[in-house]
C-alpha atoms as a PDB file:
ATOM      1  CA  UNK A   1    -125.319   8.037  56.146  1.00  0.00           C
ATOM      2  CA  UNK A   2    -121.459   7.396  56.659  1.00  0.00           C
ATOM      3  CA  UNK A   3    -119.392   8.929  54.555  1.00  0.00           C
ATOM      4  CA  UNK A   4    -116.315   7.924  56.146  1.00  0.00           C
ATOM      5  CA  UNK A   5    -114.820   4.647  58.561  1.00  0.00           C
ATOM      6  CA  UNK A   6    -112.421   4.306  61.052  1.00  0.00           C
ATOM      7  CA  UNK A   7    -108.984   2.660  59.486  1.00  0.00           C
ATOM      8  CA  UNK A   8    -106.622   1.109  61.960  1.00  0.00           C
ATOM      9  CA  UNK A   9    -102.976  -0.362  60.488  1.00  0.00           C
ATOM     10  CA  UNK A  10    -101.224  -1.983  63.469  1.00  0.00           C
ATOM     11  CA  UNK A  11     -97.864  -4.008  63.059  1.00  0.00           C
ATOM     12  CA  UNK A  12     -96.149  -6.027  65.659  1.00  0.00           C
ATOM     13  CA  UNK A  13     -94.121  -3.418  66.662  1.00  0.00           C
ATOM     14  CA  UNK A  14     -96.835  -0.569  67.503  1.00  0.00           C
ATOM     15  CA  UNK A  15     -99.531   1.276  65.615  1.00  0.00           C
ATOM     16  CA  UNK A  16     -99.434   2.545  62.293  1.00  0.00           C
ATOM     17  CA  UNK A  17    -102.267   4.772  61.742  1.00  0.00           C
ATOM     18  CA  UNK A  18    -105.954   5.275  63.082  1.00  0.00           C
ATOM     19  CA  UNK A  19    -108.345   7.935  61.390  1.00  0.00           C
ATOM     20  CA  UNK A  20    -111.213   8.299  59.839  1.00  0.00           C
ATOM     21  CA  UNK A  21    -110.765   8.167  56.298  1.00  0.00           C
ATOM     22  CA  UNK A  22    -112.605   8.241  53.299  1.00  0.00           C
ATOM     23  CA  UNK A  23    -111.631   5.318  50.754  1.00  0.00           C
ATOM     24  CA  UNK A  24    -108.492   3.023  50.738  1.00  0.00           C
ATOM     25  CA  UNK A  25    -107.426   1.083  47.857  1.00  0.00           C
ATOM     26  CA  UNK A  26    -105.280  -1.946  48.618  1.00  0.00           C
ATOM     27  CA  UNK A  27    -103.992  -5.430  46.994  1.00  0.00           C
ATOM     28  CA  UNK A  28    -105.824  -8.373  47.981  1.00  0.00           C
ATOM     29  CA  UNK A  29    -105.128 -11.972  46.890  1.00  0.00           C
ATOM     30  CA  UNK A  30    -108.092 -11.770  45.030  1.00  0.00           C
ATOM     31  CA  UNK A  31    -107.255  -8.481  43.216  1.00  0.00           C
ATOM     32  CA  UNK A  32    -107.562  -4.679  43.832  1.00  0.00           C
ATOM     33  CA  UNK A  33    -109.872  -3.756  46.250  1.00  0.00           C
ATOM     34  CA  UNK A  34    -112.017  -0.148  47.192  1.00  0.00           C
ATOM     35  CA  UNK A  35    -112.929  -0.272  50.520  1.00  0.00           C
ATOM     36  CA  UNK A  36    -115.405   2.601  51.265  1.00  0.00           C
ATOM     37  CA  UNK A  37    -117.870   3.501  54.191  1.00  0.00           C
ATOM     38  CA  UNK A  38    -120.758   1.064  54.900  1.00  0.00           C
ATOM     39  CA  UNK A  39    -118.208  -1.547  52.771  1.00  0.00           C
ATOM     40  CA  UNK A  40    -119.386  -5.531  53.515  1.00  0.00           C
ATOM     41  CA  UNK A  41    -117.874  -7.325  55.810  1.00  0.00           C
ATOM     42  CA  UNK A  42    -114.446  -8.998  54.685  1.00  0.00           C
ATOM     43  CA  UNK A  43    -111.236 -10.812  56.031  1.00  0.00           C
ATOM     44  CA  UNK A  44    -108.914 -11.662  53.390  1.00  0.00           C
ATOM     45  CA  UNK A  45    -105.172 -11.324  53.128  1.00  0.00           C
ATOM     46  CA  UNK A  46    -103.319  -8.470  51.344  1.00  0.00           C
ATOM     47  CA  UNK A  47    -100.287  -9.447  48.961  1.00  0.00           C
ATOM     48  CA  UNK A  48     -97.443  -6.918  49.639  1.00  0.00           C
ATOM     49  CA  UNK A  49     -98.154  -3.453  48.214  1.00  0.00           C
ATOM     50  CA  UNK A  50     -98.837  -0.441  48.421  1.00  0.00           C
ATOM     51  CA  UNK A  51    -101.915   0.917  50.267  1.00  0.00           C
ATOM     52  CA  UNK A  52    -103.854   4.331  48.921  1.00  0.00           C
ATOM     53  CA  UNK A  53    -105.437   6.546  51.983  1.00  0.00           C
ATOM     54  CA  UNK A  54    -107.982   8.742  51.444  1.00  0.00           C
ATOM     55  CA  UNK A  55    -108.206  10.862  54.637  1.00  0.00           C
ATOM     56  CA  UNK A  56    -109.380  14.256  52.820  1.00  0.00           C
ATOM     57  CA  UNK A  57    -108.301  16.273  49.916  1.00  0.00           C
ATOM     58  CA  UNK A  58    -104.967  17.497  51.529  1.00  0.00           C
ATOM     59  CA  UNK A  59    -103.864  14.470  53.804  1.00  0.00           C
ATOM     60  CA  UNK A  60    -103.629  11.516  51.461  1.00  0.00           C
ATOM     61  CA  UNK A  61    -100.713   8.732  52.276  1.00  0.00           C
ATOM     62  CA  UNK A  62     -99.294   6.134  50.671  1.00  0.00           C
ATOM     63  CA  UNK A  63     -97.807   3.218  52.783  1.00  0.00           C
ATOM     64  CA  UNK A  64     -95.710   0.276  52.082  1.00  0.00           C
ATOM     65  CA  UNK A  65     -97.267  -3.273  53.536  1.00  0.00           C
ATOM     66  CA  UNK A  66     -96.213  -6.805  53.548  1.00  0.00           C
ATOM     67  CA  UNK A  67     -98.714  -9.061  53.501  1.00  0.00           C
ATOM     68  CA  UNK A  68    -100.954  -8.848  55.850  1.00  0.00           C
ATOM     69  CA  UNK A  69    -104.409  -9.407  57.043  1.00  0.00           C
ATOM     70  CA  UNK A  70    -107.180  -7.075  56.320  1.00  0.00           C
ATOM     71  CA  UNK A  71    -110.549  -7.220  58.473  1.00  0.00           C
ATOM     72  CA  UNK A  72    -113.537  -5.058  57.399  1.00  0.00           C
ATOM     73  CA  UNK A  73    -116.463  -5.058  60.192  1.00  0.00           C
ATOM     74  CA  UNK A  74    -119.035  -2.132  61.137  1.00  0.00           C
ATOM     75  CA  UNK A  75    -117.734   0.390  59.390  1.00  0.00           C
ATOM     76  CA  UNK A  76    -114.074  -0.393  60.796  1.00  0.00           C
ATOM     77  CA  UNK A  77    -111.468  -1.303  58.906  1.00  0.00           C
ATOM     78  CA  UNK A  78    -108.017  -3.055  60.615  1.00  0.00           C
ATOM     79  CA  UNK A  79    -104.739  -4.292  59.213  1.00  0.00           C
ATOM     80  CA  UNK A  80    -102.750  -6.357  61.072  1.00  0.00           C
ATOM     81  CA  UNK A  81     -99.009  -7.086  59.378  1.00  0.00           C
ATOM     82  CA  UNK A  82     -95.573  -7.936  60.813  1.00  0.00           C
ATOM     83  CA  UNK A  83     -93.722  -4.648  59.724  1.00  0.00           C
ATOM     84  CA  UNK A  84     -94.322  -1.755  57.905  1.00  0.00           C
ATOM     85  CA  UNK A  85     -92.359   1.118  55.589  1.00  0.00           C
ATOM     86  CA  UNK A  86     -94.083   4.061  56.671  1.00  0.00           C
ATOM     87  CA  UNK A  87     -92.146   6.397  54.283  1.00  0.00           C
ATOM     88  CA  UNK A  88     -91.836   4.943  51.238  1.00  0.00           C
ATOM     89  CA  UNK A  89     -89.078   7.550  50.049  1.00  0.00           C
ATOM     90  CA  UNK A  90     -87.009   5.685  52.702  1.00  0.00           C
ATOM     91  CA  UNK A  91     -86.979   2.596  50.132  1.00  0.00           C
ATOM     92  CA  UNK A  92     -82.927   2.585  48.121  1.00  0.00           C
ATOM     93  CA  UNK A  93     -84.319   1.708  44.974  1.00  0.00           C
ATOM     94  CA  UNK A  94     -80.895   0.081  43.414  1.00  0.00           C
ATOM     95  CA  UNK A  95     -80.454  -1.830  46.203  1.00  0.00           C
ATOM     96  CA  UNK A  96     -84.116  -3.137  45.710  1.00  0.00           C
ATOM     97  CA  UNK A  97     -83.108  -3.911  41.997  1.00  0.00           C
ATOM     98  CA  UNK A  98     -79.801  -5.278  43.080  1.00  0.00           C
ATOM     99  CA  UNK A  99     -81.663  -7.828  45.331  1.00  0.00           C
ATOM    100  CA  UNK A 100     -84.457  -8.349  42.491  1.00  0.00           C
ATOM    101  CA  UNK A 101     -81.741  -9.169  39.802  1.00  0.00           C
ATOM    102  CA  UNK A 102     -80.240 -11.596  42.615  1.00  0.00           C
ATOM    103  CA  UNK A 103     -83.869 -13.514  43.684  1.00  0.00           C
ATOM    104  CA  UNK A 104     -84.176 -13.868  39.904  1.00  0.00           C
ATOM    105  CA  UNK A 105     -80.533 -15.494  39.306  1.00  0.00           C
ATOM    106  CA  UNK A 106     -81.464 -18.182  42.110  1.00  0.00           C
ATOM    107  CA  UNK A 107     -85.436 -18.951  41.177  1.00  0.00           C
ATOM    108  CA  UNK A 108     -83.834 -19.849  37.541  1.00  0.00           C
ATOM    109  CA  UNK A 109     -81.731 -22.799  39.426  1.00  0.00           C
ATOM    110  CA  UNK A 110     -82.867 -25.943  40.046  1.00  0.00           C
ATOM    111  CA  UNK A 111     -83.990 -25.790  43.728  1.00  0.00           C
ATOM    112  CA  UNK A 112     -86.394 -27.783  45.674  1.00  0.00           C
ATOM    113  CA  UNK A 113     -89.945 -26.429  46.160  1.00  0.00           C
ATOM    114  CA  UNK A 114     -89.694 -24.785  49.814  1.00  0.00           C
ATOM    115  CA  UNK A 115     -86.487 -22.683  48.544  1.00  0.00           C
ATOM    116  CA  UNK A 116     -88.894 -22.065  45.221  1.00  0.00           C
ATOM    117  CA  UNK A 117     -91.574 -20.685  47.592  1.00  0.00           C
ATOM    118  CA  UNK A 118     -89.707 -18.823  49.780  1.00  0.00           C
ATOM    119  CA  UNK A 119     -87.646 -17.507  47.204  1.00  0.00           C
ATOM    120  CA  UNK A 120     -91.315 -16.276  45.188  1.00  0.00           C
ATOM    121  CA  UNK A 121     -92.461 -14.732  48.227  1.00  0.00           C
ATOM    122  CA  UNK A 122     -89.289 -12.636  48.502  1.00  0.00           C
ATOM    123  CA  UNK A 123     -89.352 -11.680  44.560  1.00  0.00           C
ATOM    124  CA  UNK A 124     -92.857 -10.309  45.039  1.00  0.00           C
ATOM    125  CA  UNK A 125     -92.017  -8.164  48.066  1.00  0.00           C
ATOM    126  CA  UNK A 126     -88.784  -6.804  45.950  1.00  0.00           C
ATOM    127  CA  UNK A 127     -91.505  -6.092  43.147  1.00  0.00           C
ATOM    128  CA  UNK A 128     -93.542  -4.441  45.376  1.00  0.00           C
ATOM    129  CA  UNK A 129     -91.484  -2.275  47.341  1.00  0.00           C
ATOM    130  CA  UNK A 130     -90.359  -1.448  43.694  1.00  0.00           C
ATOM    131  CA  UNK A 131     -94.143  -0.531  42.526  1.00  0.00           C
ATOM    132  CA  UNK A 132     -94.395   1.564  45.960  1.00  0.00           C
ATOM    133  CA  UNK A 133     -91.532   3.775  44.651  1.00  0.00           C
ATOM    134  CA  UNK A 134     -93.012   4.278  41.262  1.00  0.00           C
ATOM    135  CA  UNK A 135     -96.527   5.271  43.025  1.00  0.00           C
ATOM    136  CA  UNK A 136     -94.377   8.058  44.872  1.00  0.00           C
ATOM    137  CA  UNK A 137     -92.696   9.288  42.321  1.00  0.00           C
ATOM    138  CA  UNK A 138     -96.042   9.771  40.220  1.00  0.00           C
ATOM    139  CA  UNK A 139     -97.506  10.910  43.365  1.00  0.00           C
ATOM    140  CA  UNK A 140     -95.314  13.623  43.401  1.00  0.00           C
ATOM    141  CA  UNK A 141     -95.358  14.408  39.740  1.00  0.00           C
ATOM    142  CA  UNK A 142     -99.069  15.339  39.977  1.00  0.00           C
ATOM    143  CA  UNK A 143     -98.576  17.367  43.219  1.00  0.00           C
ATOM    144  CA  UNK A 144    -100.309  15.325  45.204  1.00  0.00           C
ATOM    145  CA  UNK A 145     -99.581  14.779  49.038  1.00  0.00           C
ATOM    146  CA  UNK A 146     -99.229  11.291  50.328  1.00  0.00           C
END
């Protein structure tokens, strides 16, 4: 019985991460999911997030992702996404509010529906780089290593 898969995040630039791990937990656009060993087979797309590795009780992560596309297959998991912030403590939070106050000023014009979309998209990135540096800082409140 597997009690652990392989997990492979890979961005344009090179790759990520690749271990064996025991559970991630990661933002779909159909909600939270648990991905665990022997997990179904799945493609969907991840909004941007955070993602919670499991490796073993004293090498846990935490990793900023855009969105990007998740693939579960044969007890392999692999993310594919155009960047990533690997360190989340390297994240200036009041510039991230700064720019969040800013998206929010130009969303409440009147501006035609590409700008609208484009402007959403970059609102929920802002929001969750912004959850990713609340995550750490609890992560580190409860001693935890990620």
């Amino acid at each position: 019985m597997y009690t652990s898969f392989q997990l492979t995040i890979i961005s344009i630039e090179n790759l990520i991460f690749s271990d064996m791990v025991y559970k991630i937990i990661i933002n779909s656009i159909d909600g939270e999911l648990t991905i665990l060993a022997r997990h179904a087979p799945l493609i969907t797309i991840t909004k941007p997030g955070i993602i919670y590795i499991d490796s073993n009780k004293f090498n846990n992560k935490c990793i900023y992702l855009p969105e990007s596309i998740l693939e579960v297959q044969s007890n392999n998991v692999s993310i594919i996404a155009d960047s990533i912030i690997n360190n989340v403590n390297n994240l200036n939070e009041k510039e991230i509010i700064k720019n969040k106050i800013k998206i929010e000023s130009l969303l409440k014009k009147r501006t035609n529906i590409n700008q609208q979309i484009k402007l959403s998209l970059e609102l929920a990135k802002t929001l969750a780089k912004l959850q990713a540096i609340k995550a750490s800082k609890l992560f580190k409140l409860n001693n935890k290593t990620y």
